[in-house]
C-alpha atoms as a PDB file:
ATOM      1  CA  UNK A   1     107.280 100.331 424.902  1.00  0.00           C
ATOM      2  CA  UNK A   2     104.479  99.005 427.092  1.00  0.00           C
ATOM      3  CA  UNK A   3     101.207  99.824 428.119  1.00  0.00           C
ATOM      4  CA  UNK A   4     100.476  98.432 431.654  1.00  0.00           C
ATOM      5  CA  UNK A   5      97.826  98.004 433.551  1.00  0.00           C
ATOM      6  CA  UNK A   6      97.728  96.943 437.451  1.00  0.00           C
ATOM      7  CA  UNK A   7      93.929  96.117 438.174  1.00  0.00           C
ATOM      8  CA  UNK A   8      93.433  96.664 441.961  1.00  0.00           C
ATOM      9  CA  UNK A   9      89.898  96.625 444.091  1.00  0.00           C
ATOM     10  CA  UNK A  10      90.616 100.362 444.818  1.00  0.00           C
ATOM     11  CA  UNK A  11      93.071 101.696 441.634  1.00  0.00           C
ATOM     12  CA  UNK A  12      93.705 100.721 438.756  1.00  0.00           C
ATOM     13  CA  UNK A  13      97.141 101.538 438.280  1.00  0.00           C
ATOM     14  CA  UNK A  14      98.846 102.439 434.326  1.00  0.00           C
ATOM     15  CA  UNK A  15     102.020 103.095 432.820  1.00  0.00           C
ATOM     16  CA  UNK A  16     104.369 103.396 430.282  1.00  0.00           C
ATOM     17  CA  UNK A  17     107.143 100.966 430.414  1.00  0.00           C
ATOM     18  CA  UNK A  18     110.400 100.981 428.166  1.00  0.00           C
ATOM     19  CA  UNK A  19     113.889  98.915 428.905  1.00  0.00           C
ATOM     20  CA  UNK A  20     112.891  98.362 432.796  1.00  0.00           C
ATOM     21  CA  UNK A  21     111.929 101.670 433.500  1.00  0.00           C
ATOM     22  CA  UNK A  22     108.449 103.506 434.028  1.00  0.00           C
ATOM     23  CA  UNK A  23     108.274 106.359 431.685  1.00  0.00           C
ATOM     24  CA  UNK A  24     104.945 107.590 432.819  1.00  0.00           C
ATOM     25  CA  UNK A  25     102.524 106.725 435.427  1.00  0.00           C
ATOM     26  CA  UNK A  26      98.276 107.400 436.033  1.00  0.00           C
ATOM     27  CA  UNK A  27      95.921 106.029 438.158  1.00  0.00           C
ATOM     28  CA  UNK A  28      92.155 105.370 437.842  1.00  0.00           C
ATOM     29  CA  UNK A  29      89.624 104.747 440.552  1.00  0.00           C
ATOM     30  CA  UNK A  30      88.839 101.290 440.004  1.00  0.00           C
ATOM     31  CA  UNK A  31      84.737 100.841 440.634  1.00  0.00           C
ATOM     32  CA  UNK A  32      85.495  96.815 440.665  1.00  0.00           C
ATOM     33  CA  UNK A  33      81.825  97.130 440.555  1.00  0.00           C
ATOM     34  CA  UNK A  34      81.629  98.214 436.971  1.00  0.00           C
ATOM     35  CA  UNK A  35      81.762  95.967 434.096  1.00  0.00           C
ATOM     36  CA  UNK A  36      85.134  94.567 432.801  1.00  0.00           C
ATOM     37  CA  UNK A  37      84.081  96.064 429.847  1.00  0.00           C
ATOM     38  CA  UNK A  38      83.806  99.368 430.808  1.00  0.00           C
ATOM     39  CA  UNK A  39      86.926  99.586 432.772  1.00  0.00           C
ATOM     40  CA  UNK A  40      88.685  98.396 429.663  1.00  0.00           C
ATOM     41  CA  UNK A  41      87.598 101.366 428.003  1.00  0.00           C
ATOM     42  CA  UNK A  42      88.499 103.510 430.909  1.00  0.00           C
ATOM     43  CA  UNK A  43      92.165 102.131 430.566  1.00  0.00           C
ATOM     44  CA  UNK A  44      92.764 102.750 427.000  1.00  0.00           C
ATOM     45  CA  UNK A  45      92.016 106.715 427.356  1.00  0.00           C
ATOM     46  CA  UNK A  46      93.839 106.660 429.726  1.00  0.00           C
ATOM     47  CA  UNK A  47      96.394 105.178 428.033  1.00  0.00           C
ATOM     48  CA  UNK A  48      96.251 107.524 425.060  1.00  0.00           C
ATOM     49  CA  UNK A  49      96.553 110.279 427.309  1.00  0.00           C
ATOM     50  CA  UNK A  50      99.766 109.196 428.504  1.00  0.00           C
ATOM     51  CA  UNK A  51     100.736 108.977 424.696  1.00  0.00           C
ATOM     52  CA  UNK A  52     100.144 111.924 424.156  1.00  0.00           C
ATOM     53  CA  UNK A  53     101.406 113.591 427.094  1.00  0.00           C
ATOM     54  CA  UNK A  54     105.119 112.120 426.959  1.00  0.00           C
ATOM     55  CA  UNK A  55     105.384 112.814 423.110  1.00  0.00           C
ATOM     56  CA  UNK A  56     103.956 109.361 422.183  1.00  0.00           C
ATOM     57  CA  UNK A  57     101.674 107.230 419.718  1.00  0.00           C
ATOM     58  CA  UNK A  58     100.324 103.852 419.865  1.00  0.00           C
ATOM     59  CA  UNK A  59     102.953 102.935 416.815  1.00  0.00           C
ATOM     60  CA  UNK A  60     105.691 103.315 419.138  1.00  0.00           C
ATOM     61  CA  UNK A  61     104.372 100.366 421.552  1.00  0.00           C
ATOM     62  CA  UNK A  62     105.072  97.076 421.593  1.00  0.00           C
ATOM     63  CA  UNK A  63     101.260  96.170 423.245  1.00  0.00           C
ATOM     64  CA  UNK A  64      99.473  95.627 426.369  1.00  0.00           C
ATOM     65  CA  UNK A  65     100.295  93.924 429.291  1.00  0.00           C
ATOM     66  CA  UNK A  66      96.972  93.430 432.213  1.00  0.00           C
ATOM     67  CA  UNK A  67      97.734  92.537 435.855  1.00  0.00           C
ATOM     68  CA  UNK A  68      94.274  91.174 436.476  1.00  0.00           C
ATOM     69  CA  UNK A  69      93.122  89.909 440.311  1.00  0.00           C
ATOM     70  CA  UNK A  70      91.828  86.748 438.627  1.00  0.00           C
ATOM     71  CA  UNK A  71      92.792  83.200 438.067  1.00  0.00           C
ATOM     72  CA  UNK A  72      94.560  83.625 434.802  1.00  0.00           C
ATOM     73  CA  UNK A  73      95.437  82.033 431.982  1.00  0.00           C
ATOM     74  CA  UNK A  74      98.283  83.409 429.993  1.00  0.00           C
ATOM     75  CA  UNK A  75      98.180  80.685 427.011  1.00  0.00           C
ATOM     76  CA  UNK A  76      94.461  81.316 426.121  1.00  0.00           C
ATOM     77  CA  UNK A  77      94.869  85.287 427.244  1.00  0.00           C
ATOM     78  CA  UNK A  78      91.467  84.936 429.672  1.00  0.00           C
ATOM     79  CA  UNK A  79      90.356  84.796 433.297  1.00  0.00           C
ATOM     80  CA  UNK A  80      88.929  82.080 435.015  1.00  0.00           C
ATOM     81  CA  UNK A  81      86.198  83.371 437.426  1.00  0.00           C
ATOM     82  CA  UNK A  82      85.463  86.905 438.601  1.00  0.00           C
ATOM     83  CA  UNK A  83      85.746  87.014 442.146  1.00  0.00           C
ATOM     84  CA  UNK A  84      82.973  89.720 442.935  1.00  0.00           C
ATOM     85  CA  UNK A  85      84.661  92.115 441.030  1.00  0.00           C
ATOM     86  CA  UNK A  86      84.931  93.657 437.213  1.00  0.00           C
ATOM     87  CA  UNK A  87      82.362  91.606 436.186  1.00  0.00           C
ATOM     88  CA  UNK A  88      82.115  90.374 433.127  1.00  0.00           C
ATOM     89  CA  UNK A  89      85.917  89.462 432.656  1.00  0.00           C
ATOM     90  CA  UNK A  90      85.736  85.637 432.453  1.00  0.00           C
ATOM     91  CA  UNK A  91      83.602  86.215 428.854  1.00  0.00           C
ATOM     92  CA  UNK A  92      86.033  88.980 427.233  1.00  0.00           C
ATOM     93  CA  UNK A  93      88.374  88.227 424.613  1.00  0.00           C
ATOM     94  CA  UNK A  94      91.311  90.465 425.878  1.00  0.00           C
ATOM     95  CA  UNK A  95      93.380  89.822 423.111  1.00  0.00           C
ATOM     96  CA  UNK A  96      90.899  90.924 421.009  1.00  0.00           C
ATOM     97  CA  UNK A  97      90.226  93.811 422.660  1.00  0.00           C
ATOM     98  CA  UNK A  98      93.395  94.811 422.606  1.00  0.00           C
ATOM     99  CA  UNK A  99      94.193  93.966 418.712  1.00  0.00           C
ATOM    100  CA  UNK A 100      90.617  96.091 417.977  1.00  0.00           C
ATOM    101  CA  UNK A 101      90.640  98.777 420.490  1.00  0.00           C
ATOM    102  CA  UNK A 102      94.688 100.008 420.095  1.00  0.00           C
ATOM    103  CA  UNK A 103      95.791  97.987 417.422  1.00  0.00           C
ATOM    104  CA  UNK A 104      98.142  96.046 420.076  1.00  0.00           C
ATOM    105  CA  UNK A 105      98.650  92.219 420.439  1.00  0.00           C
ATOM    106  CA  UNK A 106      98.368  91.839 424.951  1.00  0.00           C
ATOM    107  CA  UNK A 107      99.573  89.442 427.885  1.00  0.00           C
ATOM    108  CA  UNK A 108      98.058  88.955 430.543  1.00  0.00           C
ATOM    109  CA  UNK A 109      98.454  87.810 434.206  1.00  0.00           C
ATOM    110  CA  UNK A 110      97.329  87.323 437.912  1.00  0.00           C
ATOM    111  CA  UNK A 111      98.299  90.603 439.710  1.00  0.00           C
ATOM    112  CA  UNK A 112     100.439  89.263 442.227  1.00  0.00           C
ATOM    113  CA  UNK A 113     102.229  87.314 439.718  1.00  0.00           C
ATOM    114  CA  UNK A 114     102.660  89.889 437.457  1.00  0.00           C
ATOM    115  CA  UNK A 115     104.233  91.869 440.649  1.00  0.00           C
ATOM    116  CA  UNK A 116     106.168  88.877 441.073  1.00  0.00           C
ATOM    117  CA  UNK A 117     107.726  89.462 438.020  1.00  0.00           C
ATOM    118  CA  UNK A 118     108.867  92.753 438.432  1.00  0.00           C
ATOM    119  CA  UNK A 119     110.314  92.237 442.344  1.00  0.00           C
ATOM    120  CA  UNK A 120     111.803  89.152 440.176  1.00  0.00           C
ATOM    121  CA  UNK A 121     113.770  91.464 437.825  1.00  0.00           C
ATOM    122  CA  UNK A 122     113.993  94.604 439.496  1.00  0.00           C
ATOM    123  CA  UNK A 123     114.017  94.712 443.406  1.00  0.00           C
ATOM    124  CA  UNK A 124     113.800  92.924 446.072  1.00  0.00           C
ATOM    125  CA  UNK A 125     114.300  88.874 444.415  1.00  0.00           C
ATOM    126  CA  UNK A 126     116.515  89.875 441.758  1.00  0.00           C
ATOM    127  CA  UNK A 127     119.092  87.470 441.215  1.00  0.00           C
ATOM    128  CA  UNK A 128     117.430  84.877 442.664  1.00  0.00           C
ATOM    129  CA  UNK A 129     116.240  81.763 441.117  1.00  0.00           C
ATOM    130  CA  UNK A 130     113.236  80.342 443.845  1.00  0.00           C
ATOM    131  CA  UNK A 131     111.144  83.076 445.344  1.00  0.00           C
ATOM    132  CA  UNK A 132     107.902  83.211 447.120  1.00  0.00           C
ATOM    133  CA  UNK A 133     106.284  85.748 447.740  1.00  0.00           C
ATOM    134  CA  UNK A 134     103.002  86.402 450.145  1.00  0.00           C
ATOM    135  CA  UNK A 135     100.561  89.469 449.481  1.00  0.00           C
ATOM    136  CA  UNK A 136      98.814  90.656 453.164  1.00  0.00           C
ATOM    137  CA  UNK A 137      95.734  92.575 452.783  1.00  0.00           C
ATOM    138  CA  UNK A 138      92.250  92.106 451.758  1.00  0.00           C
ATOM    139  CA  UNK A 139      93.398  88.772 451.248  1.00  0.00           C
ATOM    140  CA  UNK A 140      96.163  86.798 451.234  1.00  0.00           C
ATOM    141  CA  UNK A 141      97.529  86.455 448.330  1.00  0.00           C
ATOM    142  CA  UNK A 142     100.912  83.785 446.654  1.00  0.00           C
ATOM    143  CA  UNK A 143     102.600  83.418 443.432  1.00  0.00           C
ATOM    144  CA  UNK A 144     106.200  82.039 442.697  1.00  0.00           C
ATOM    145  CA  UNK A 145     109.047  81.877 441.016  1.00  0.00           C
ATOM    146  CA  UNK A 146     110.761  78.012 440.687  1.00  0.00           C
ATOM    147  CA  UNK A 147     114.045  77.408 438.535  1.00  0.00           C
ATOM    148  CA  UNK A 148     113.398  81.422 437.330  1.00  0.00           C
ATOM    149  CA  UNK A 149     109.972  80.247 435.999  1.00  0.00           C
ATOM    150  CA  UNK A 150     106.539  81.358 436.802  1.00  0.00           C
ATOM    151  CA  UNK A 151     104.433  78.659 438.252  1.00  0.00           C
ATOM    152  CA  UNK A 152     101.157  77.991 437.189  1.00  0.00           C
ATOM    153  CA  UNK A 153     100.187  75.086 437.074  1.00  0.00           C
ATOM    154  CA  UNK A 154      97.705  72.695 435.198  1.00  0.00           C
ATOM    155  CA  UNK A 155      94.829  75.048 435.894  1.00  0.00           C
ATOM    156  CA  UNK A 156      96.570  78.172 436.499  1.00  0.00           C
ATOM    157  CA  UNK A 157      95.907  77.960 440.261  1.00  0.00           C
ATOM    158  CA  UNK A 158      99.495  77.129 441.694  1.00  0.00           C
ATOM    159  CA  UNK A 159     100.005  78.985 444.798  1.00  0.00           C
ATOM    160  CA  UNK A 160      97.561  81.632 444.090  1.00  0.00           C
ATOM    161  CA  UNK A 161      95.133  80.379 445.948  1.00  0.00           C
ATOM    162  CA  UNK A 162      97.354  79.342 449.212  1.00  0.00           C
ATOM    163  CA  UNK A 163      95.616  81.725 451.048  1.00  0.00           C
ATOM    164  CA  UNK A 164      92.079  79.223 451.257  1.00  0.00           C
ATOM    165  CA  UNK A 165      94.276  76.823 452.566  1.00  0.00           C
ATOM    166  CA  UNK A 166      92.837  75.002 455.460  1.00  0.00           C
ATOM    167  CA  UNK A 167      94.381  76.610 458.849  1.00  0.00           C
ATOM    168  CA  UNK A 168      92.161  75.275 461.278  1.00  0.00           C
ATOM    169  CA  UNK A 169      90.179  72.144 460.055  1.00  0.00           C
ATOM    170  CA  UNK A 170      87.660  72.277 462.835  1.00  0.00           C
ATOM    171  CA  UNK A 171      86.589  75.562 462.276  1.00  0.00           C
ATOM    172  CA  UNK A 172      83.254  76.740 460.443  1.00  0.00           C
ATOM    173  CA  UNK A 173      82.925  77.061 456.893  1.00  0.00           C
ATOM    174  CA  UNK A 174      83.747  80.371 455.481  1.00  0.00           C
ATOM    175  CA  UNK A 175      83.036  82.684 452.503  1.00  0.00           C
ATOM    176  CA  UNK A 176      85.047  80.398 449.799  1.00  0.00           C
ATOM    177  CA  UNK A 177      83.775  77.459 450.527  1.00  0.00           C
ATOM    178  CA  UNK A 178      86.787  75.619 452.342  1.00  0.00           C
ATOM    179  CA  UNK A 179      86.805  75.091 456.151  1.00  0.00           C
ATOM    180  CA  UNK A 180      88.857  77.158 458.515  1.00  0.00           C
ATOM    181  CA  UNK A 181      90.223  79.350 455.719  1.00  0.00           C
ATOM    182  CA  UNK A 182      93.235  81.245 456.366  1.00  0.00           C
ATOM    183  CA  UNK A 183      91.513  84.454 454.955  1.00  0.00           C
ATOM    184  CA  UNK A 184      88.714  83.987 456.912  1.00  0.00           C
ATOM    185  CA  UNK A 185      91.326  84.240 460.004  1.00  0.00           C
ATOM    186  CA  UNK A 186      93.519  86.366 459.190  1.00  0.00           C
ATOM    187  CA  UNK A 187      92.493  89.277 456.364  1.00  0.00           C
ATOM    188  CA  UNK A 188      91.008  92.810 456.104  1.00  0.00           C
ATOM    189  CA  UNK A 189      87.640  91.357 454.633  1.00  0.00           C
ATOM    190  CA  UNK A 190      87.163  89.424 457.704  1.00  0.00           C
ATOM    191  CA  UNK A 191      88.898  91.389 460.449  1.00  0.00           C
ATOM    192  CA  UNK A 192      86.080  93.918 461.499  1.00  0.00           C
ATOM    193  CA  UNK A 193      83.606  90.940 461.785  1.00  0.00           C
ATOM    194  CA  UNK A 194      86.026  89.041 463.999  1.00  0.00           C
ATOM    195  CA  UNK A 195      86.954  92.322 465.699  1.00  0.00           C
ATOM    196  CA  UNK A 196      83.001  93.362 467.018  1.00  0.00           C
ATOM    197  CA  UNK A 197      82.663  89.811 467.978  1.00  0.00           C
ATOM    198  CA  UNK A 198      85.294  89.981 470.816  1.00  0.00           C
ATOM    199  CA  UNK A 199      83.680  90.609 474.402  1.00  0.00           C
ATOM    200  CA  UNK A 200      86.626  93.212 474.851  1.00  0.00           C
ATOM    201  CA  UNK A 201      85.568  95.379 471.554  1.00  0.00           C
ATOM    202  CA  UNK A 202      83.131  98.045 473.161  1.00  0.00           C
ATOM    203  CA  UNK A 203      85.620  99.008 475.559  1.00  0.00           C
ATOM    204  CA  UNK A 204      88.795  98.715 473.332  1.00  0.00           C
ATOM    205  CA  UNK A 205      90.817 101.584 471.880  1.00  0.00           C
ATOM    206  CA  UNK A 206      90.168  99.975 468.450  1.00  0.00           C
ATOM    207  CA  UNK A 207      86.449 100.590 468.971  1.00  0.00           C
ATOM    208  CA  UNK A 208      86.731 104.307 468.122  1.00  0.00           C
ATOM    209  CA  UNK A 209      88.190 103.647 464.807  1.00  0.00           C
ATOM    210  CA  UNK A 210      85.485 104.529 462.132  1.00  0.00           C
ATOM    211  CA  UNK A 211      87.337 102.155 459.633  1.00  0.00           C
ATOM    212  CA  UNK A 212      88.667  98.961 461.630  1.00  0.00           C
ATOM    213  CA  UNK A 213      91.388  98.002 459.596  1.00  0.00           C
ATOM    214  CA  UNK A 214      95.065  96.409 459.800  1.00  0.00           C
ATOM    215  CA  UNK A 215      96.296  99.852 460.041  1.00  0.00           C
ATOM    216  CA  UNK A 216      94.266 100.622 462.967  1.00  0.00           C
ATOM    217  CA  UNK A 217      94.583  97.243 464.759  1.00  0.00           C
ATOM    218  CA  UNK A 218      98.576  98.144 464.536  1.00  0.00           C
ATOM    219  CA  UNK A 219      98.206 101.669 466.030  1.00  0.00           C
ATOM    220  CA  UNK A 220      95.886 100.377 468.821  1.00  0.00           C
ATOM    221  CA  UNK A 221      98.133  97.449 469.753  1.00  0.00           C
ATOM    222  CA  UNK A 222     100.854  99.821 469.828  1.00  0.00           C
ATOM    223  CA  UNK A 223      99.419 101.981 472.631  1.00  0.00           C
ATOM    224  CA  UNK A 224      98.353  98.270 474.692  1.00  0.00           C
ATOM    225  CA  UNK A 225      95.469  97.770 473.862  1.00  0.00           C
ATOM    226  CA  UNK A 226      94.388  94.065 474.597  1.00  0.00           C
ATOM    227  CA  UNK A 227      91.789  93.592 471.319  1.00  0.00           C
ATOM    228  CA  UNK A 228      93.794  94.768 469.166  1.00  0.00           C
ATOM    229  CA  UNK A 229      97.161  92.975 470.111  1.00  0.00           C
ATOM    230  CA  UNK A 230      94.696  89.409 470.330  1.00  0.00           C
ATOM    231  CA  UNK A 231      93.819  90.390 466.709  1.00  0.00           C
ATOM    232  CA  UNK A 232      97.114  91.158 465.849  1.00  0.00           C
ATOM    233  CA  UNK A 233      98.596  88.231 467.248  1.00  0.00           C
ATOM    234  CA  UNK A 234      96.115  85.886 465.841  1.00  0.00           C
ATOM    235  CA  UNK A 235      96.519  87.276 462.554  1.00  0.00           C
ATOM    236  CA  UNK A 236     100.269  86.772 462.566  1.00  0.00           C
ATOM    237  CA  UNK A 237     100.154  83.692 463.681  1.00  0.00           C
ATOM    238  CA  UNK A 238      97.894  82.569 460.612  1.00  0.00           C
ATOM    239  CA  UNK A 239     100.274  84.630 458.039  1.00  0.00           C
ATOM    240  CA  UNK A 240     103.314  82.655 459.959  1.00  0.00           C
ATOM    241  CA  UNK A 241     101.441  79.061 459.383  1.00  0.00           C
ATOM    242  CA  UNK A 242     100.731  79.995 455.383  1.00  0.00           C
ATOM    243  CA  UNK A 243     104.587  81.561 454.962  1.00  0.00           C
ATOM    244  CA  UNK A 244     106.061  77.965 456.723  1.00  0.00           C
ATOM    245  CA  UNK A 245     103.470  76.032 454.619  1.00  0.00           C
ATOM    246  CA  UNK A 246     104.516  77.526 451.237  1.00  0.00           C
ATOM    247  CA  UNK A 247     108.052  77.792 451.996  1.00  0.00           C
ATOM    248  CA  UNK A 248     107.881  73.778 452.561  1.00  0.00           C
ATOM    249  CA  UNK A 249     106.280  73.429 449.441  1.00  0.00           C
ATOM    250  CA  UNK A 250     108.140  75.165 446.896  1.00  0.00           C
ATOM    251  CA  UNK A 251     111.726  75.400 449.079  1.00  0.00           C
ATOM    252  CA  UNK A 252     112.394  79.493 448.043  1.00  0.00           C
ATOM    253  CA  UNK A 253     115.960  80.963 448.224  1.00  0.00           C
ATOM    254  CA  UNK A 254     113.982  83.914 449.737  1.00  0.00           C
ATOM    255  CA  UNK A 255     110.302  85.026 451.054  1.00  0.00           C
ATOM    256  CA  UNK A 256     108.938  88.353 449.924  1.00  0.00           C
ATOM    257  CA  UNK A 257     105.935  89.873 451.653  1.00  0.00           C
ATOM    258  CA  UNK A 258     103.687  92.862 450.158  1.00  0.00           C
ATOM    259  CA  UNK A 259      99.996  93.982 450.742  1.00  0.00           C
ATOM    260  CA  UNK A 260      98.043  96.607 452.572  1.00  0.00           C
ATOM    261  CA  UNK A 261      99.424  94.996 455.686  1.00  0.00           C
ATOM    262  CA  UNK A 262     102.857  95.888 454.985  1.00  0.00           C
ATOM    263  CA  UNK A 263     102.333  99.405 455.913  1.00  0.00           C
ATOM    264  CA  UNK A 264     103.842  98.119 459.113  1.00  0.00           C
ATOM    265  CA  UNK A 265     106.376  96.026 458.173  1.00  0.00           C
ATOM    266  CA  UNK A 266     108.241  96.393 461.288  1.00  0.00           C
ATOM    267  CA  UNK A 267     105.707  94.923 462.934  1.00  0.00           C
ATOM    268  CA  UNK A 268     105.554  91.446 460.539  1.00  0.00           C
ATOM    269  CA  UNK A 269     108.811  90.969 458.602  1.00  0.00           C
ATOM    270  CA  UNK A 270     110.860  90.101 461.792  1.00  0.00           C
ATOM    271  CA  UNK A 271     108.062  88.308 463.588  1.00  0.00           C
ATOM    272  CA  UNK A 272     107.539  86.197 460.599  1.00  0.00           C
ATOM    273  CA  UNK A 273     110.930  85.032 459.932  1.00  0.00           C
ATOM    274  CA  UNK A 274     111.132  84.370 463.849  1.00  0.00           C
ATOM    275  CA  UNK A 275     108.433  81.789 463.085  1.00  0.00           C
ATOM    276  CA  UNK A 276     109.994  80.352 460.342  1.00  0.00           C
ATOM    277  CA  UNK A 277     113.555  80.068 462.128  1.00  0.00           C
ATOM    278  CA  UNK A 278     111.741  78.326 464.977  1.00  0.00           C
ATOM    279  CA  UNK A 279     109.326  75.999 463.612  1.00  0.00           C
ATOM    280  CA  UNK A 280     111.002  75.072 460.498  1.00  0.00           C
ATOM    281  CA  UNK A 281     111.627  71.207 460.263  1.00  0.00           C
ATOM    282  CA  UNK A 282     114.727  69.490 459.689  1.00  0.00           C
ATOM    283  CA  UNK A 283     115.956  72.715 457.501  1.00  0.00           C
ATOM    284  CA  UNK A 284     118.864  74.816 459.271  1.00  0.00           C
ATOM    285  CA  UNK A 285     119.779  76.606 456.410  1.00  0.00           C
ATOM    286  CA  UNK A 286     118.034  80.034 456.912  1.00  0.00           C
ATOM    287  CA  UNK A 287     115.386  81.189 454.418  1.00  0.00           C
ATOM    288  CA  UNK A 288     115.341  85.661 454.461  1.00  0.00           C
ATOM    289  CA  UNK A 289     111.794  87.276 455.132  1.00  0.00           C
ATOM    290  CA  UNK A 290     111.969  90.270 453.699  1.00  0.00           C
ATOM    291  CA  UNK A 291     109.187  93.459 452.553  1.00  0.00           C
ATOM    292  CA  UNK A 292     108.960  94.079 448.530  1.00  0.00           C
ATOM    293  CA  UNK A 293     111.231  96.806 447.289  1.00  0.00           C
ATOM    294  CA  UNK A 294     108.987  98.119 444.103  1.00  0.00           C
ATOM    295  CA  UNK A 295     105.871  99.607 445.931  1.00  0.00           C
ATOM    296  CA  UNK A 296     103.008  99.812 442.624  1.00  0.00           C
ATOM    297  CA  UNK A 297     105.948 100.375 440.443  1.00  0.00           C
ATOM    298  CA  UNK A 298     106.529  96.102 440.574  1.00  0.00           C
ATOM    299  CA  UNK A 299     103.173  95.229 438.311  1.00  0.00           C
ATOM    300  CA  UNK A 300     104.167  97.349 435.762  1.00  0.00           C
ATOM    301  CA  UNK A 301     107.640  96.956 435.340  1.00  0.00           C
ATOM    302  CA  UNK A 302     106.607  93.116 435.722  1.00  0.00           C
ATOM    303  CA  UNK A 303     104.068  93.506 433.065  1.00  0.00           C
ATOM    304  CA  UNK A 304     106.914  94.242 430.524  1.00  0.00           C
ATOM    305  CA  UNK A 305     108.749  91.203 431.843  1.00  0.00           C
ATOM    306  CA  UNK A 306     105.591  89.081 430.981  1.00  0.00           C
ATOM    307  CA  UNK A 307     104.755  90.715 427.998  1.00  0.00           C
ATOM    308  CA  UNK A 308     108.529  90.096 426.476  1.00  0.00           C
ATOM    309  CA  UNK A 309     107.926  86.165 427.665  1.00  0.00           C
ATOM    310  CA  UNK A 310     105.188  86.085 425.912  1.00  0.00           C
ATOM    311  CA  UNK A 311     106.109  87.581 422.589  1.00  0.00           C
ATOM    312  CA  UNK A 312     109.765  87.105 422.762  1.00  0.00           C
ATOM    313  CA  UNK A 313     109.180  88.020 418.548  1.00  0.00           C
ATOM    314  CA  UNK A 314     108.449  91.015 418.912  1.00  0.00           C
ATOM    315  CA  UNK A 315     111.927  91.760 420.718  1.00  0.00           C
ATOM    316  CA  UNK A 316     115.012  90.773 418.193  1.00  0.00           C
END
C-alpha cells in the first residue's frame, strides 16, 4: 500500500492506494501559507488516521508518495523553489522526513505530473504512449508523457512551465518575470484584474459576482453578456495558442485538459480542438482534445505509479 498525498493551494488531498485502487480517501484544508513543515505533520495524522480507520498500520505500506505544486526533482527527492506557497519546502529533506516521521522510504513529484501518471494508467490516456496534458485554473499548468516516459528534463522544468511561455511578445512584463505571459492572459490569478479594467465591467452581469472567477465569467457569457464572453474568448484563445504550441513540440497521440476551468468543459474541449484542427500546420492526422477522466482520484492513484518507478525493489 501507499500513502498519497495531492498538495493543492486549497486541499490537500490523501489516500490509501493498493493495486490501482483508492482504499481510503481524506482531505485537509491546505493553508499554503503555513510552513512545509507543518503541513507535513498535518499529513502524517492524517495519514495514521486512515490506518487506523480501514484496519491498517504503517507496516503494511510500502511508503509515501507527495504530489507537490513545485518544480521537482524526483532523483534528489526535493523541490526547486516555492512558488508563494508551503514555504519552507525547497530546504526539507522529504525523504528524510518520511524515513523518521513513519518509518517509510517516499517519491515525490510535480502535481500535475503526478496526475499525469494516474490519467496515464487509469483513465483518460491509458494505452497511450505520447500524451499531453494542460491543467486550466489558477494557472496553467503541462506535464507529459513521451515513449510512456515522464519528461523532465535536465532541470526538471520540461513542459511544466509552458504556461510562462511568451503569448504576446509586445505586451508588459508580468508577475513571473517573462513578457506577455500566457498566465498573465489567460488564468484565475489574473482574470479579476483584467476583468475591472474593461470599460464595460460596471455595467456587466459579471460585475455582481462577489468572486469573479472562470466559473462566473462562463455563467455570465452564457446569459450574453459582452465582458464576460470578451474574457472568455480571450482566454480561450490563449489556452488554444499554448495547446497548438505544446502539441508541436512534443507531437502527443492525445491532449488531456484538467483544472478549475474544466468545470465547463463543454464550453473548452470542443472549442479547443476546433483550434487545433484549424490552425495546425502541415499535420492532417487529427490529434483528440479531450477532459481528464480521474477527477482528484488521478494524483493519487498516480502517486502509486511513481512511487513503484521509483522503487521498483520494493515490488518483486
Amino acid at each position: 500500500m501507499i500513502l498519497a498525498a495531492d498538495f493543492g493551494g486549497t486541499t490537500i488531498k490523501l489516500g490509501i492506494v493498493r493495486e490501482g485502487t483508492v482504499l481510503a480517501r481524506h482531505r485537509l484544508a491546505a493553508h499554503a501559507d503555513r510552513p512545509m513543515a507543518e503541513r507535513l505533520e498535518a499529513v502524517a495524522c492524517a495519514w495514521e488516521k486512515l490506518l487506523k480507520e480501514a484496519g491498517g498500520t504503517l507496516r503494511d505500506c510500502n511508503g509515501t508518495a507527495l504530489a507537490l505544486p513545485f518544480v521537482a526533482d524526483a532523483k534528489q527527492v526535493c523541490v526547486r523553489g516555492e512558488f508563494g506557497k508551503f514555504p519552507g519546502a525547497a530546504d526539507i529533506d522529504f525523504a528524510a522526513w518520511s524515513e523518521q516521521r513513519l518509518g517509510l522510504p517516499t517519491a515525490l513529484e510535480n502535481d500535475l505530473r503526478v496526475a499525469l501518471l494516474g490519467e496515464w494508467v487509469a483513465g483518460a490516456a491509458r494505452g497511450k504512449t505520447d500524451v499531453v496534458m494542460l491543467a486550466l485554473g489558477t494557472g496553467i499548468g503541462c506535464a507529459v508523457i513521451s515513449s510512456n516516459q515522464l519528461l523532465r528534463g535536465a532541470n526538471n522544468r520540461a513542459a511544466t512551465l509552458l504556461g510562462h511561455s511568451t503569448i504576446d511578445h509586445q505586451g508588459l512584463q508580468g508577475r513571473c518575470g517573462n513578457i506577455g505571459c500566457a498566465e498573465d492572459l489567460a488564468s484565475t490569478a489574473t482574470l479579476e484584474t483584467r476583468a475591472r479594467s474593461r470599460p464595460d465591467f460596471a455595467g456587466s452581469a459579471l460585475s455582481r459576482f462577489e468572486k469573479i472567477d472562470f466559473e462566473a465569467v462562463f455563467a455570465s457569457a452564457r446569459t450574453g453578456d459582452a465582458c464576460s464572453q470578451s474574457l472568455l474568448e480571450q482566454s480561450l484563445r490563449v489556452w488554444a495558442v499554448v495547446l497548438q504550441n505544446a502539441v508541436l513540440a512534443y507531437d502527443p497521440q492525445i491532449v488531456l485538459l484538467g483544472g478549475g476551468v474544466l468545470r465547463s468543459p463543454e464550453a473548452v474541449v470542443s472549442p479547443m480542438e476546433r483550434f487545433l484542427r484549424q490552425h495546425m500546420p502541415a499535420l492532417p492526422l487529427q490529434v483528440p482534445v479531450v477532459a481528464v477522466a480521474l477527477g482528484d482520484d488521478a494524483a493519487l492513484l498516480g502517486a502509486e505509479v511513481l512511487f513503484r518507478q521509483v522503487h521498483p525493489a520494493l515490488f518483486p
